[in-house]
N, C-alpha and C. Protein backbone atom coordinates (compact mmCIF):
# COMPACT_ATOMS: atom_id res chain seq x y z
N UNK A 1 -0.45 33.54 -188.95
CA UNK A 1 -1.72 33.11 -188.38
C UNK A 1 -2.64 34.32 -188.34
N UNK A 2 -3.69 33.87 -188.77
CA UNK A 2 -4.74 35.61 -188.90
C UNK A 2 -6.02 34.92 -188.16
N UNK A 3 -6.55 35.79 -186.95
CA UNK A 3 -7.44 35.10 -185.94
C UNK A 3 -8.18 36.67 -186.63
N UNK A 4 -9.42 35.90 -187.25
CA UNK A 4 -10.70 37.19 -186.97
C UNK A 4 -11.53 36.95 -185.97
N UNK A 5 -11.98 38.25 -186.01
CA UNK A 5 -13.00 39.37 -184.96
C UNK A 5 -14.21 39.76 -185.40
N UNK A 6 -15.03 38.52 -185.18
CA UNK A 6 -16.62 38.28 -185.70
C UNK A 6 -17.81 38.75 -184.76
N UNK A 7 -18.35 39.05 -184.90
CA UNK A 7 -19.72 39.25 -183.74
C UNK A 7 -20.75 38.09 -184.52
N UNK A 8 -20.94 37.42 -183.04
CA UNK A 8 -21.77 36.10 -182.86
C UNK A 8 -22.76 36.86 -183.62
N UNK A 9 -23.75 35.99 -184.29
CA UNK A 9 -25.10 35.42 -184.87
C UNK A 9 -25.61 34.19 -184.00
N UNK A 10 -26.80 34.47 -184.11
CA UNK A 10 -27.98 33.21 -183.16
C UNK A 10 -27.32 32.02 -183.86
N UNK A 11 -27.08 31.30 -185.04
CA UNK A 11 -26.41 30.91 -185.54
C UNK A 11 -25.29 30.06 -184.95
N UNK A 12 -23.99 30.68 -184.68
CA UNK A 12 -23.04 30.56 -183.57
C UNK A 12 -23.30 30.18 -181.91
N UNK A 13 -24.07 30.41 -181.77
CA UNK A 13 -24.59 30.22 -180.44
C UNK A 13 -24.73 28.96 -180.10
N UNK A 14 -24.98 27.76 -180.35
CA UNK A 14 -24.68 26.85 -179.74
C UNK A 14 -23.02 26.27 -179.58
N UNK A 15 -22.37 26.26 -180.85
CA UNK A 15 -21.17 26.47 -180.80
C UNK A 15 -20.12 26.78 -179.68
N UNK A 16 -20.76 28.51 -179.75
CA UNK A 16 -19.87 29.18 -178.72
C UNK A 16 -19.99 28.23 -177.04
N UNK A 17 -21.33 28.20 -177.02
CA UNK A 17 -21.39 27.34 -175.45
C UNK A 17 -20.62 26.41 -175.61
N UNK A 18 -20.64 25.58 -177.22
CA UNK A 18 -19.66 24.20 -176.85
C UNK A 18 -18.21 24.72 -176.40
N UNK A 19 -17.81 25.59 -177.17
CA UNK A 19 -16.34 26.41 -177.11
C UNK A 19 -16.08 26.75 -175.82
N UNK A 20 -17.13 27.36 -174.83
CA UNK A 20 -17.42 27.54 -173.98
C UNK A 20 -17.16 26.43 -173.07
N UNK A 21 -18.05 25.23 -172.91
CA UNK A 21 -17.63 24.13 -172.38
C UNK A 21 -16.20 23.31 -172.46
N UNK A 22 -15.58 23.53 -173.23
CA UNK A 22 -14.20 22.94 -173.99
C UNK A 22 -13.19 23.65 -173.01
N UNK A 23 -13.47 25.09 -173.17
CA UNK A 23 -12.75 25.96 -172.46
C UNK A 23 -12.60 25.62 -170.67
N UNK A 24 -13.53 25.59 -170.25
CA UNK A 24 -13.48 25.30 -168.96
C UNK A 24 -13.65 24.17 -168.16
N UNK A 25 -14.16 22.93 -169.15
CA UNK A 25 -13.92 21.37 -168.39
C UNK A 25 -13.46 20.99 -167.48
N UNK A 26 -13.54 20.61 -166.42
CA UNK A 26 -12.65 20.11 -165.31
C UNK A 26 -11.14 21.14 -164.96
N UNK A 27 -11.91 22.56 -165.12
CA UNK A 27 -10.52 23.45 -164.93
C UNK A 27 -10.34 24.00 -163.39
N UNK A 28 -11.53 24.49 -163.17
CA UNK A 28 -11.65 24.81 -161.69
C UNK A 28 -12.68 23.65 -161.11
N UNK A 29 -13.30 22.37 -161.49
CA UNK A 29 -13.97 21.75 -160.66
C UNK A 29 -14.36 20.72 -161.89
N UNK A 30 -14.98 19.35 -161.23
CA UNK A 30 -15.30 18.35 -162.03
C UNK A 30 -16.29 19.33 -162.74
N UNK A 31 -16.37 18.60 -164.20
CA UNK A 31 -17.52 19.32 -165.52
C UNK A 31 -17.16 20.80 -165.10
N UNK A 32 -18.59 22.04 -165.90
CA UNK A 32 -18.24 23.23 -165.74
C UNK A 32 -19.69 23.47 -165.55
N UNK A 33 -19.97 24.87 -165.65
CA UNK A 33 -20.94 25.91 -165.72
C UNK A 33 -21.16 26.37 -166.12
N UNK A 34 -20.17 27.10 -166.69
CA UNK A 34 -19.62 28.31 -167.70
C UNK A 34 -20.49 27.98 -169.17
N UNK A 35 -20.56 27.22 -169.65
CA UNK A 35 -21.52 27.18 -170.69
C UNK A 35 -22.96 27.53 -170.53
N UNK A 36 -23.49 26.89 -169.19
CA UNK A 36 -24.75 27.25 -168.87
C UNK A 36 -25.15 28.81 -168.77
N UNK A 37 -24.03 29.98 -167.59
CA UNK A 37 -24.21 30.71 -167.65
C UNK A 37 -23.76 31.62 -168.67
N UNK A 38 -22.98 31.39 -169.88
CA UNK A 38 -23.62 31.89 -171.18
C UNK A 38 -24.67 31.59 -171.53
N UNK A 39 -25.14 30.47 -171.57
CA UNK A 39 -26.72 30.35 -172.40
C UNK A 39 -28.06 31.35 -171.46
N UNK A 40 -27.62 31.29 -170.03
CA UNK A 40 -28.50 32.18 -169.19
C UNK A 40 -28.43 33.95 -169.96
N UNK A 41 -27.08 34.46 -169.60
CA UNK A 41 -26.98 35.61 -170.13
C UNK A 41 -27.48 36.06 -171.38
N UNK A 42 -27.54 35.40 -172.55
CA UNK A 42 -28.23 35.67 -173.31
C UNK A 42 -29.65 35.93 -173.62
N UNK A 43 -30.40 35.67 -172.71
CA UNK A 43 -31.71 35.25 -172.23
C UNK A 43 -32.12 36.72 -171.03
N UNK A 44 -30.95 37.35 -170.85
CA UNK A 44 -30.72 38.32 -169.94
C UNK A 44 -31.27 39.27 -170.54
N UNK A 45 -31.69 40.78 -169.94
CA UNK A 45 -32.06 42.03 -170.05
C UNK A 45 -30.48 42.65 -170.26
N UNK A 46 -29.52 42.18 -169.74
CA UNK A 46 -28.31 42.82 -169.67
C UNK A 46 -27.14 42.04 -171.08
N UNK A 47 -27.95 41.23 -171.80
CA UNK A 47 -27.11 41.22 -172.90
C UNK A 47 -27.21 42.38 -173.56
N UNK A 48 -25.84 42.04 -174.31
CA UNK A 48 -25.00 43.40 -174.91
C UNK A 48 -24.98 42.65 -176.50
N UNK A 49 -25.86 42.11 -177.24
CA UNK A 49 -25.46 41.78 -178.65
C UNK A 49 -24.23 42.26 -179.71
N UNK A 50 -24.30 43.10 -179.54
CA UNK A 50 -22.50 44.17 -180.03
C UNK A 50 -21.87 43.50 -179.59
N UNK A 51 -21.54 43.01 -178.67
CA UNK A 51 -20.65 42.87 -177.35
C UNK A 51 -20.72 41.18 -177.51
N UNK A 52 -21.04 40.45 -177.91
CA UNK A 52 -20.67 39.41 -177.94
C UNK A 52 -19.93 38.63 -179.24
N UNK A 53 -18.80 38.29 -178.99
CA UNK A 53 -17.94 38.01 -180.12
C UNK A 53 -17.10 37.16 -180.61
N UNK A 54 -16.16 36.36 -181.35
CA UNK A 54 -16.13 35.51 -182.07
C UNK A 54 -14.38 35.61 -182.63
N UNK A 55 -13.66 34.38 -182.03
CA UNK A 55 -12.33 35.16 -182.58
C UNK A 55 -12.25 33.61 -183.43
N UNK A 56 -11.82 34.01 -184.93
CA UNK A 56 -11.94 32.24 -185.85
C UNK A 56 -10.73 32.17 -186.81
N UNK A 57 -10.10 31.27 -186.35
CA UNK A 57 -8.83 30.52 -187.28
C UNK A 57 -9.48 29.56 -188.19
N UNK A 58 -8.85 30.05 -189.36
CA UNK A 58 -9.10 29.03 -190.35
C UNK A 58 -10.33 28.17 -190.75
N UNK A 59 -11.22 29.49 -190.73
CA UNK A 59 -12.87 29.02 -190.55
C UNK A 59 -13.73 27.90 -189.51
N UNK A 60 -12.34 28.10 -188.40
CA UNK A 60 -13.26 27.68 -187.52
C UNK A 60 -13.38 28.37 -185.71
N UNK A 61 -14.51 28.93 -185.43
CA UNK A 61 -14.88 29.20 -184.12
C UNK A 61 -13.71 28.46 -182.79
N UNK A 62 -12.90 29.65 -182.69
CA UNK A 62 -11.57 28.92 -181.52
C UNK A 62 -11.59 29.60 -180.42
N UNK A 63 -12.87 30.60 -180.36
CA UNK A 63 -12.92 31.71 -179.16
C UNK A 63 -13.74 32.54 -179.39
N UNK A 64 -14.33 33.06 -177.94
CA UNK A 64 -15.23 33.52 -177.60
C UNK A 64 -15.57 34.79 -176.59
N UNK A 65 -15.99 35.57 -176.52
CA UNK A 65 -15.74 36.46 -175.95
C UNK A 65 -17.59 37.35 -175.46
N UNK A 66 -18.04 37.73 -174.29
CA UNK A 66 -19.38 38.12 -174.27
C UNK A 66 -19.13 39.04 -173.10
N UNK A 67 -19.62 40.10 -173.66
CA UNK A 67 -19.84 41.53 -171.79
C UNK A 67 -21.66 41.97 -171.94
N UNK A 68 -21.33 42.15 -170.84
CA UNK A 68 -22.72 42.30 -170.48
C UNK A 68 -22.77 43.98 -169.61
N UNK A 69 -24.40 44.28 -169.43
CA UNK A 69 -23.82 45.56 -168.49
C UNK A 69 -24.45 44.78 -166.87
N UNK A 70 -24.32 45.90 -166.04
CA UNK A 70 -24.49 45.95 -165.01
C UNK A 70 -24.68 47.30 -164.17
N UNK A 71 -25.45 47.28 -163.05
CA UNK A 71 -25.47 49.08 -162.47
C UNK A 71 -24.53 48.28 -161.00
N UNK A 72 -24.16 49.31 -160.77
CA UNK A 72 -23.68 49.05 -159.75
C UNK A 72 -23.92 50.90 -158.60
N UNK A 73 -24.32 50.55 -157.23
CA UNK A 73 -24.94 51.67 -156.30
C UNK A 73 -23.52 52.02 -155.26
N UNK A 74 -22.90 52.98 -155.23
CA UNK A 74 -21.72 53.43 -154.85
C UNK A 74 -22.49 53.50 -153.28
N UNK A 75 -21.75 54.55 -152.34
CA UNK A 75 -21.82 54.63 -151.08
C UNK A 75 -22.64 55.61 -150.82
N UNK A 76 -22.89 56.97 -151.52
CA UNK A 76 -23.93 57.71 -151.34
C UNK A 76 -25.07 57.15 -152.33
N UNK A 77 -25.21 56.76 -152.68
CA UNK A 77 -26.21 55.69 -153.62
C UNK A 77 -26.41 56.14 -154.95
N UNK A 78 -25.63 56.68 -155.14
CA UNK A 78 -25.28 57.05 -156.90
C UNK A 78 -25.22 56.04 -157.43
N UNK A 79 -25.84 55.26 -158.58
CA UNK A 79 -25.93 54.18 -159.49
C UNK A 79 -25.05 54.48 -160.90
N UNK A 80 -24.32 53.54 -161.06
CA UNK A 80 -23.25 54.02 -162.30
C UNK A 80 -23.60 52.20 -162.93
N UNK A 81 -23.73 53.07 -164.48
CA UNK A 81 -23.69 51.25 -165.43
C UNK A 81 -22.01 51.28 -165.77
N UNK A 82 -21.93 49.63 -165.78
CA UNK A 82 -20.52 49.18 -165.92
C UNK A 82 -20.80 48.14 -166.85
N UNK A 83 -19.84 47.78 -167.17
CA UNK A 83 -19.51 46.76 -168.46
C UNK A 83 -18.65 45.53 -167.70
N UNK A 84 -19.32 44.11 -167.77
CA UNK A 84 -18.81 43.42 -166.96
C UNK A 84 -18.04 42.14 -168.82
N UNK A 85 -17.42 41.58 -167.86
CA UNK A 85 -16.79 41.04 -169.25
C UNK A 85 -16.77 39.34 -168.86
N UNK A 86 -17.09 38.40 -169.63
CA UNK A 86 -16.97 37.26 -169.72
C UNK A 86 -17.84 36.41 -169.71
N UNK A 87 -18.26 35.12 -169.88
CA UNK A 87 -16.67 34.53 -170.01
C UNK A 87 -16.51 34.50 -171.25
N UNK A 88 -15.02 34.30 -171.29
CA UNK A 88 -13.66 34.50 -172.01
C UNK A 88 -13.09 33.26 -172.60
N UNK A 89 -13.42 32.55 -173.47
CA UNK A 89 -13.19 31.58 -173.65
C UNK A 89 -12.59 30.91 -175.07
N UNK A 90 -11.81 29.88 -174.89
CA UNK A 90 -10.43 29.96 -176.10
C UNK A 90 -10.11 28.39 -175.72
N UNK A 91 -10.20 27.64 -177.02
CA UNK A 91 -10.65 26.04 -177.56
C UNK A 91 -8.78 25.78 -176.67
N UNK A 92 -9.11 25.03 -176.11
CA UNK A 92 -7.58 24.38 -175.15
C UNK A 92 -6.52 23.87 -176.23
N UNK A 93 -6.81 23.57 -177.56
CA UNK A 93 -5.51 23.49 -178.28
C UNK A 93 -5.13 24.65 -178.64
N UNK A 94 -5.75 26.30 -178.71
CA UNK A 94 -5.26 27.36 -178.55
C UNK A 94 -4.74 28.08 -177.52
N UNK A 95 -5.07 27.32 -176.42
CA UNK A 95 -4.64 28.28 -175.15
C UNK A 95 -3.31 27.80 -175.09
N UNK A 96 -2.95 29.31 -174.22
CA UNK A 96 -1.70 29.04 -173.69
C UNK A 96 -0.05 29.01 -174.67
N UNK A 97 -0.39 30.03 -175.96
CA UNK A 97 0.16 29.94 -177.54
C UNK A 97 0.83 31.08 -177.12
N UNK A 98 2.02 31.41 -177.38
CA UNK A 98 2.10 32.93 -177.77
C UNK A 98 2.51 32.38 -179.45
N UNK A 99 2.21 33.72 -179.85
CA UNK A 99 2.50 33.65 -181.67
C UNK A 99 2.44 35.00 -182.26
N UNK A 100 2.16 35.08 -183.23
CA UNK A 100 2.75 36.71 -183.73
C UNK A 100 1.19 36.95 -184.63
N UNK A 101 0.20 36.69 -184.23
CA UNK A 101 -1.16 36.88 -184.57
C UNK A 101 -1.14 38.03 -184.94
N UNK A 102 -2.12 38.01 -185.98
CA UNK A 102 -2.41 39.36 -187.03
C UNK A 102 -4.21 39.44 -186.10
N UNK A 103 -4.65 39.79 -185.19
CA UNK A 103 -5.91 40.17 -184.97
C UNK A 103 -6.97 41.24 -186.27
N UNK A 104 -7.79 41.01 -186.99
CA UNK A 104 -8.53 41.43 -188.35
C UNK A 104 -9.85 41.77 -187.60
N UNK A 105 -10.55 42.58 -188.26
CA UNK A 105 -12.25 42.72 -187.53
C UNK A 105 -12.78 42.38 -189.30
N UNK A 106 -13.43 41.73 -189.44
CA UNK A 106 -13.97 40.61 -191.09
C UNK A 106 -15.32 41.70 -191.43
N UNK A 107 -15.30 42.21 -192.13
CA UNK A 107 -16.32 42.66 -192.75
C UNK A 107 -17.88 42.92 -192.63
């Protein structure tokens, strides 16, 4: 099984939200969110375009992956940027697999 390591295109983007939605359906609560707040983040100052990405079996979109940054103000008020990650998302006939995956980054 060979899962590549794509970086989304505008293209992909509706997709991924569906992938997105698939992923989290009725997992923690009736319907989800999680699609919405990908479509928000993108729309964000704190998208990370690099950073949003694409894992595809057999030419088709089975996962998803998006980080974003963030500052975050410590206790003496030093501001440090961080890299926040998600959501994380992987089509429910893939979840939950172990297998002996060849992970590829595609050209």
């Amino acid at each position: 099984m060979n899962i590549f390591i794509n970086k989304t295109t505008e293209l992909d983007f509706k997709i991924t939200e569906i992938v997105t939605r698939e992923a989290f359906w009725n997992l923690y609560r009736p319907g989800c969110v999680e699609h919405l707040i990908l479509h928000n983040i993108r729309k964000s100052k704190d998208y990370i375009n690099e950073l949003d990405l694409l894992a595809v079996y057999d030419n088709e979109i089975v996962g998803h992956i998006i980080s974003t940054s963030a500052k975050i103000i410590d206790l003496q008020n030093n501001e440090h940027e961080v890299l926040c990650v998600g959501p994380l998302s992987i089509l429910p006939d893939y979840q939950k697999k172990v297998s002996e995956a060849c992970l590829l980054k595609t050209p």
